[in-house]
PDB file of N, CA and C in Angstrom:
ATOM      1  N   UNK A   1     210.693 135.548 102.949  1.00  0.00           N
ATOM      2  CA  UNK A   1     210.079 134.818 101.866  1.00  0.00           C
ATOM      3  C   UNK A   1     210.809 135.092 100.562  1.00  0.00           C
ATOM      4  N   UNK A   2     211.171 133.971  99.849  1.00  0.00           N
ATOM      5  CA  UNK A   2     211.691 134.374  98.525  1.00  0.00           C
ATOM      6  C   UNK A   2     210.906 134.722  97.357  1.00  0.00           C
ATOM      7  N   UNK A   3     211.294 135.436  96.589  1.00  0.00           N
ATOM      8  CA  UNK A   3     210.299 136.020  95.556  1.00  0.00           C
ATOM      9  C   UNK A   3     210.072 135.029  94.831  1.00  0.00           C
ATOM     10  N   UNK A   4     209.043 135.657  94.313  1.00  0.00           N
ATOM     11  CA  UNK A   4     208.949 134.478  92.763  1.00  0.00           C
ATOM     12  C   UNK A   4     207.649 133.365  93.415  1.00  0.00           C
ATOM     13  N   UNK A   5     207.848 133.500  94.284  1.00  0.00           N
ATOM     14  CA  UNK A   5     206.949 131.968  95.117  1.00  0.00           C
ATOM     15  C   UNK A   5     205.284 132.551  96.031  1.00  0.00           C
ATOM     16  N   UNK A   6     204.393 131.823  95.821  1.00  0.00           N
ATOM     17  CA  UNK A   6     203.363 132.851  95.781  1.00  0.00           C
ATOM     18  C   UNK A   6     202.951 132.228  97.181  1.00  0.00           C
ATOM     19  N   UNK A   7     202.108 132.427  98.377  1.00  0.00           N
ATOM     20  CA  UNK A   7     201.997 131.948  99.605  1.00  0.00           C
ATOM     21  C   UNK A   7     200.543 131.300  99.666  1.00  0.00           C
ATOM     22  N   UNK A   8     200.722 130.245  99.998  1.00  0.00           N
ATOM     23  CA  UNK A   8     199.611 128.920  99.309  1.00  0.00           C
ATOM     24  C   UNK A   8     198.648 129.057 100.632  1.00  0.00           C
ATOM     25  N   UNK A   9     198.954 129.383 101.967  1.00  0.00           N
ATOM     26  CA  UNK A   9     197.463 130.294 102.289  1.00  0.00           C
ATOM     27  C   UNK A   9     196.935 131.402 102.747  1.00  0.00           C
ATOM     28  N   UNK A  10     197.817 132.146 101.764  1.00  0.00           N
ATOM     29  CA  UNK A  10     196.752 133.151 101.542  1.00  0.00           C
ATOM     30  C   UNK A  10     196.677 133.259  99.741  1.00  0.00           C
ATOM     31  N   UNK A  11     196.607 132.309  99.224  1.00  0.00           N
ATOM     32  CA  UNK A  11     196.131 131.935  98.514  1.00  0.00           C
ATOM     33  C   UNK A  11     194.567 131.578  97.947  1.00  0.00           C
ATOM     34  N   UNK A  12     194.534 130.565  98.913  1.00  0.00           N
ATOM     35  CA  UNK A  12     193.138 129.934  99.321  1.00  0.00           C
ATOM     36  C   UNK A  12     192.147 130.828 100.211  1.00  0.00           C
ATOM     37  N   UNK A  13     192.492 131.953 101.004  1.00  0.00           N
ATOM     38  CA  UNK A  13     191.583 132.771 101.815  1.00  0.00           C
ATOM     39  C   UNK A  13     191.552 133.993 100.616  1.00  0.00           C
ATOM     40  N   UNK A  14     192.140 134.470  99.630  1.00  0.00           N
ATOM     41  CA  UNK A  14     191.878 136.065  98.853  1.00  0.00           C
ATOM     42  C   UNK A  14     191.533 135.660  97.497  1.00  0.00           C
ATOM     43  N   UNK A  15     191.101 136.714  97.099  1.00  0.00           N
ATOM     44  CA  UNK A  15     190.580 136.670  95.982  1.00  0.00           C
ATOM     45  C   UNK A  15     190.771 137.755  95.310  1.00  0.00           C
ATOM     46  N   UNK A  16     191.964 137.688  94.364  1.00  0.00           N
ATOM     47  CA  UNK A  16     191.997 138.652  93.117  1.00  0.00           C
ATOM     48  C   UNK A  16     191.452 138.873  92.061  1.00  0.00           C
ATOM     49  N   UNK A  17     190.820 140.148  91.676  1.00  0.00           N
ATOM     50  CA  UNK A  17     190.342 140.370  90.488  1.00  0.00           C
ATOM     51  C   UNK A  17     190.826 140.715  89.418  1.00  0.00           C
ATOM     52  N   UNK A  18     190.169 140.522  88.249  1.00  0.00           N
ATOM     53  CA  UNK A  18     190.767 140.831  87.087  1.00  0.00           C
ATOM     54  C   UNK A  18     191.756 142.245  86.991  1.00  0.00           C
ATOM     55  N   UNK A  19     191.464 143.050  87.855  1.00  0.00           N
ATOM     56  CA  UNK A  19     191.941 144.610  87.746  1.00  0.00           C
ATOM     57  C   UNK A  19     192.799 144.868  88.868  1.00  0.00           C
ATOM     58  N   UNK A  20     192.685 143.425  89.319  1.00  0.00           N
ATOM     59  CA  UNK A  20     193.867 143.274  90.780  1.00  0.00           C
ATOM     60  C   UNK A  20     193.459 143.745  91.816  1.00  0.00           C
ATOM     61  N   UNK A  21     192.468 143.999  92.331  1.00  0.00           N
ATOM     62  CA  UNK A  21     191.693 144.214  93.613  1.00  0.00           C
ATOM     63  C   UNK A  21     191.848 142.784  94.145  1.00  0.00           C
ATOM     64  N   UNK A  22     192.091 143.152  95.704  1.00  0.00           N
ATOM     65  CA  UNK A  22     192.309 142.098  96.787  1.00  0.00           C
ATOM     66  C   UNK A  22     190.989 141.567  97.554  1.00  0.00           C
ATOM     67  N   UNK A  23     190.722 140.998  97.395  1.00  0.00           N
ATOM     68  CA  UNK A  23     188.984 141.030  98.822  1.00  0.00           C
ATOM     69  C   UNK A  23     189.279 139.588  99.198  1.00  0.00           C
ATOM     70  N   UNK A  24     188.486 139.932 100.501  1.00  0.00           N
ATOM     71  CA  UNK A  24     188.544 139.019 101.989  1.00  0.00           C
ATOM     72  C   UNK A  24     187.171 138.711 102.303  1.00  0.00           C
ATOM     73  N   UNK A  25     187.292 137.762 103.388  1.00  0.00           N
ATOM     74  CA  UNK A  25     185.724 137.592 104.004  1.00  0.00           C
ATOM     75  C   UNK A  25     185.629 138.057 105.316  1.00  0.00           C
ATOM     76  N   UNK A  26     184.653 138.641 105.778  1.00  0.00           N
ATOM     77  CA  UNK A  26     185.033 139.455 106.741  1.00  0.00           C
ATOM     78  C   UNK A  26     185.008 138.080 108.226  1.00  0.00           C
ATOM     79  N   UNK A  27     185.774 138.565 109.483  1.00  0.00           N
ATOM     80  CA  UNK A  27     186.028 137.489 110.706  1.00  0.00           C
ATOM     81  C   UNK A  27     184.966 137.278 111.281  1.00  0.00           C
ATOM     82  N   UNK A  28     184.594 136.041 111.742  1.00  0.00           N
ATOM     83  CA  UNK A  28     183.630 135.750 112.864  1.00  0.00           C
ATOM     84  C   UNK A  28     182.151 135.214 112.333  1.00  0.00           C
ATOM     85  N   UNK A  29     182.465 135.206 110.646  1.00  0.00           N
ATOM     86  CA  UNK A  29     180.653 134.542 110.576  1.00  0.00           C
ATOM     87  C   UNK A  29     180.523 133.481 111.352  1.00  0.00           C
ATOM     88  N   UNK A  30     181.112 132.492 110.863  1.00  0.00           N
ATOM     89  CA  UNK A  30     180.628 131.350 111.439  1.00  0.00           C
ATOM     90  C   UNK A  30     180.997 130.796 113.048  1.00  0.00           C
ATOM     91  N   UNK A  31     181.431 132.119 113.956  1.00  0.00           N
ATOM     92  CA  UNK A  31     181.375 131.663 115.136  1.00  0.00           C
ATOM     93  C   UNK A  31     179.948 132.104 115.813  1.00  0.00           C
ATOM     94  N   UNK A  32     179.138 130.785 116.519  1.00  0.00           N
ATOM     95  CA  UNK A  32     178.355 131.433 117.452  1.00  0.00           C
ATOM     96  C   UNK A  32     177.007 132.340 116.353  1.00  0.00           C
ATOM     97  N   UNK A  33     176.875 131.902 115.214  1.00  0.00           N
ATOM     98  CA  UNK A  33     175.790 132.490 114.346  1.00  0.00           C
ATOM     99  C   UNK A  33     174.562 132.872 114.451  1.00  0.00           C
ATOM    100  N   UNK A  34     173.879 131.321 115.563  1.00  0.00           N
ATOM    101  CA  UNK A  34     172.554 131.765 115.811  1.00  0.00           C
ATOM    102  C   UNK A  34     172.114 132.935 116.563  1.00  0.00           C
ATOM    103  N   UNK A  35     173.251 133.381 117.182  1.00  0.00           N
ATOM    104  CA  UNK A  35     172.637 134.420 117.870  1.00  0.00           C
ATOM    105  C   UNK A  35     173.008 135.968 117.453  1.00  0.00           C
ATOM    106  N   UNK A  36     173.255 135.982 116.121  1.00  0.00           N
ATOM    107  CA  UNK A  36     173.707 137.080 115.574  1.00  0.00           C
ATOM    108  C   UNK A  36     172.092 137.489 114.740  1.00  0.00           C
ATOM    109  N   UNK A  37     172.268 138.875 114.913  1.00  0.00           N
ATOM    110  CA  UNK A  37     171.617 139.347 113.723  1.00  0.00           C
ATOM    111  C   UNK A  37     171.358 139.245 112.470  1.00  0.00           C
ATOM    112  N   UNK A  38     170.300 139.139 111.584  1.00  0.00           N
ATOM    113  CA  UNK A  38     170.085 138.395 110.048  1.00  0.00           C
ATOM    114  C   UNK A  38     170.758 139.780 109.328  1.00  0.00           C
ATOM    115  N   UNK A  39     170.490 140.855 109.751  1.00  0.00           N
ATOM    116  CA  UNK A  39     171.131 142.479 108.925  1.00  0.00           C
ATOM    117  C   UNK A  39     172.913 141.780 109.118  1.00  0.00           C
ATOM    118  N   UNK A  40     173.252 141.263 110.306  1.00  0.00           N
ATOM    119  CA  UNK A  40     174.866 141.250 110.662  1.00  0.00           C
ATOM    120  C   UNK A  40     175.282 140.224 109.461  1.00  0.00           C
ATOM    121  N   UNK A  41     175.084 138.775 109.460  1.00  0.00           N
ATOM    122  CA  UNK A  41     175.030 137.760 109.062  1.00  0.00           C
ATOM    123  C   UNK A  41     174.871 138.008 107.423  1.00  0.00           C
ATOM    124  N   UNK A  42     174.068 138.971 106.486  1.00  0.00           N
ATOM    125  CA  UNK A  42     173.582 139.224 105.173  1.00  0.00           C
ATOM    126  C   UNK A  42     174.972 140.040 104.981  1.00  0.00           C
ATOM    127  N   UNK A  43     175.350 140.983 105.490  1.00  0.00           N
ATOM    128  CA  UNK A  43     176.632 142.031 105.674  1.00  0.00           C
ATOM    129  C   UNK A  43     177.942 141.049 105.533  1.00  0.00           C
ATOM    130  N   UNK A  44     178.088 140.050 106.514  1.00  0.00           N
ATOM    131  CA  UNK A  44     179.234 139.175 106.484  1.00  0.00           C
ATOM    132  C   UNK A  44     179.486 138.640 105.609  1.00  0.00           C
ATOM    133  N   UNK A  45     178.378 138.102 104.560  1.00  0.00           N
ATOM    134  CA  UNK A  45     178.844 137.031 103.681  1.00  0.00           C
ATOM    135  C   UNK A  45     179.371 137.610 102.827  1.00  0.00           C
ATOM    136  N   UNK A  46     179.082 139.279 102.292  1.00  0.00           N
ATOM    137  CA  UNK A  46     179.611 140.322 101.153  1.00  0.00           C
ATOM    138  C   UNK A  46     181.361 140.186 101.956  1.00  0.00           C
ATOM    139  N   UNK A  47     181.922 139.789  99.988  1.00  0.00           N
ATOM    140  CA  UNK A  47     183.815 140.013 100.418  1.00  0.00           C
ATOM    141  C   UNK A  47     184.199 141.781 100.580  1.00  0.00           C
ATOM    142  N   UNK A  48     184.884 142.096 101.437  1.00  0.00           N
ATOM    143  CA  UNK A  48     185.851 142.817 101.224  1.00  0.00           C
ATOM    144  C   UNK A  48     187.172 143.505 100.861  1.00  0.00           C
ATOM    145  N   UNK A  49     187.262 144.811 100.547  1.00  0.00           N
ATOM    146  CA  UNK A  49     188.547 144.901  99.619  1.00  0.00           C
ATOM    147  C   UNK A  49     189.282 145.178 100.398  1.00  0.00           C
ATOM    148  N   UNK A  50     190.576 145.188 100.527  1.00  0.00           N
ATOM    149  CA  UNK A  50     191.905 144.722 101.032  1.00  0.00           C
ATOM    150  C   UNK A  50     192.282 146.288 101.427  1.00  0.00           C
ATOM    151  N   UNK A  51     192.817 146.817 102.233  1.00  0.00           N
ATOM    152  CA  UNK A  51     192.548 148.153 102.084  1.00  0.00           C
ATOM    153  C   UNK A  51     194.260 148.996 102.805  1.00  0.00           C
ATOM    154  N   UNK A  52     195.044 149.549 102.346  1.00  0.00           N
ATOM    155  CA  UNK A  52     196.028 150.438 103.373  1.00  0.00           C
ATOM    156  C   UNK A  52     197.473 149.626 103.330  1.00  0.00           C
ATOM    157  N   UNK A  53     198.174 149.316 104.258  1.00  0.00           N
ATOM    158  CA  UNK A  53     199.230 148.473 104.445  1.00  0.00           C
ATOM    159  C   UNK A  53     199.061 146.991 104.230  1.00  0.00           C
ATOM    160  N   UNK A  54     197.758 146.353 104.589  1.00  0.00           N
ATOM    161  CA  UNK A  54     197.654 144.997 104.159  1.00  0.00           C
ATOM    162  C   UNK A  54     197.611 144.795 102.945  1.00  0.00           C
ATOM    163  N   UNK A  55     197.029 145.635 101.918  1.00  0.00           N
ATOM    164  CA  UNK A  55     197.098 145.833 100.414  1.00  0.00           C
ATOM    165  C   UNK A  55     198.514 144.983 100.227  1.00  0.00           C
ATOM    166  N   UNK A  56     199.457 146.355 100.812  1.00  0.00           N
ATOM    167  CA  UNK A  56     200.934 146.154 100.234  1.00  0.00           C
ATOM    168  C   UNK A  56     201.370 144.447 100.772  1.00  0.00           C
ATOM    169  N   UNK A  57     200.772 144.455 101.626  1.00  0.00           N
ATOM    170  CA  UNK A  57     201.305 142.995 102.164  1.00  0.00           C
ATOM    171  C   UNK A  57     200.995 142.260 101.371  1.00  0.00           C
ATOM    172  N   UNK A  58     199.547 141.965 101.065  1.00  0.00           N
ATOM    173  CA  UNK A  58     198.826 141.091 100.285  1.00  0.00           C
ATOM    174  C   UNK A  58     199.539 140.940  98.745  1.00  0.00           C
ATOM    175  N   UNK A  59     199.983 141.794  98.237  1.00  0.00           N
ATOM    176  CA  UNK A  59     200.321 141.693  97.208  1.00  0.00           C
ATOM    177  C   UNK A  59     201.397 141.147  96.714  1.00  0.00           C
ATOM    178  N   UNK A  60     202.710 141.234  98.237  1.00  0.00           N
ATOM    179  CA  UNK A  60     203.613 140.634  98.401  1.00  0.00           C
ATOM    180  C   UNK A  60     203.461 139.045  98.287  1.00  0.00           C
ATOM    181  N   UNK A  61     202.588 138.927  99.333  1.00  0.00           N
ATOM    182  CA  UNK A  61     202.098 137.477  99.693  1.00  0.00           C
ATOM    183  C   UNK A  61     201.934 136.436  98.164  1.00  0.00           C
ATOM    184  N   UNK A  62     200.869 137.150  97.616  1.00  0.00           N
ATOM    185  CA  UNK A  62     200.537 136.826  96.207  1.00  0.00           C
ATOM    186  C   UNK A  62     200.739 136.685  95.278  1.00  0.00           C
ATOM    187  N   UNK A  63     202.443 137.463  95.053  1.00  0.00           N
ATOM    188  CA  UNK A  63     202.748 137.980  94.162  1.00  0.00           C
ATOM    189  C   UNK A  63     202.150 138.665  92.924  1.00  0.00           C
ATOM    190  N   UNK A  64     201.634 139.575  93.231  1.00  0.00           N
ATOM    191  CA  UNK A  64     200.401 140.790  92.002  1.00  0.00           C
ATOM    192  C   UNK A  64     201.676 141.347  91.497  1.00  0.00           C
TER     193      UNK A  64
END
């Protein structure tokens, strides 16, 4: 990938914050829902932060 150029999806799936934190949505809500748990399902919809080596990736991706 050449620099300078930011990656248009993962663009649209992350979400950077003002202080440059990465967060995600976590996999699998919307497969197969009804039969999940309302505790599982309340848990899923909260984003998560980007965490370890994907960080570094992500940031690449994004250019941060």
């Amino acid at each position: 990938m050449k620099p300078g150029k930011t990656h248009k999806a993962s663009a649209k799936r992350f979400k950077v914050t003002a202080t440059g934190r990465i967060f995600h949505r976590k996999a699998g809500y919307e497969h197969k829902r009804t039969k999940k748990r309302p505790q599982y399902k309340r848990a899923a919809r909260k984003l998560v932060e980007v965490r370890g080596a994907d960080k570094r990736m992500m940031r690449r991706l994004l250019q941060i």
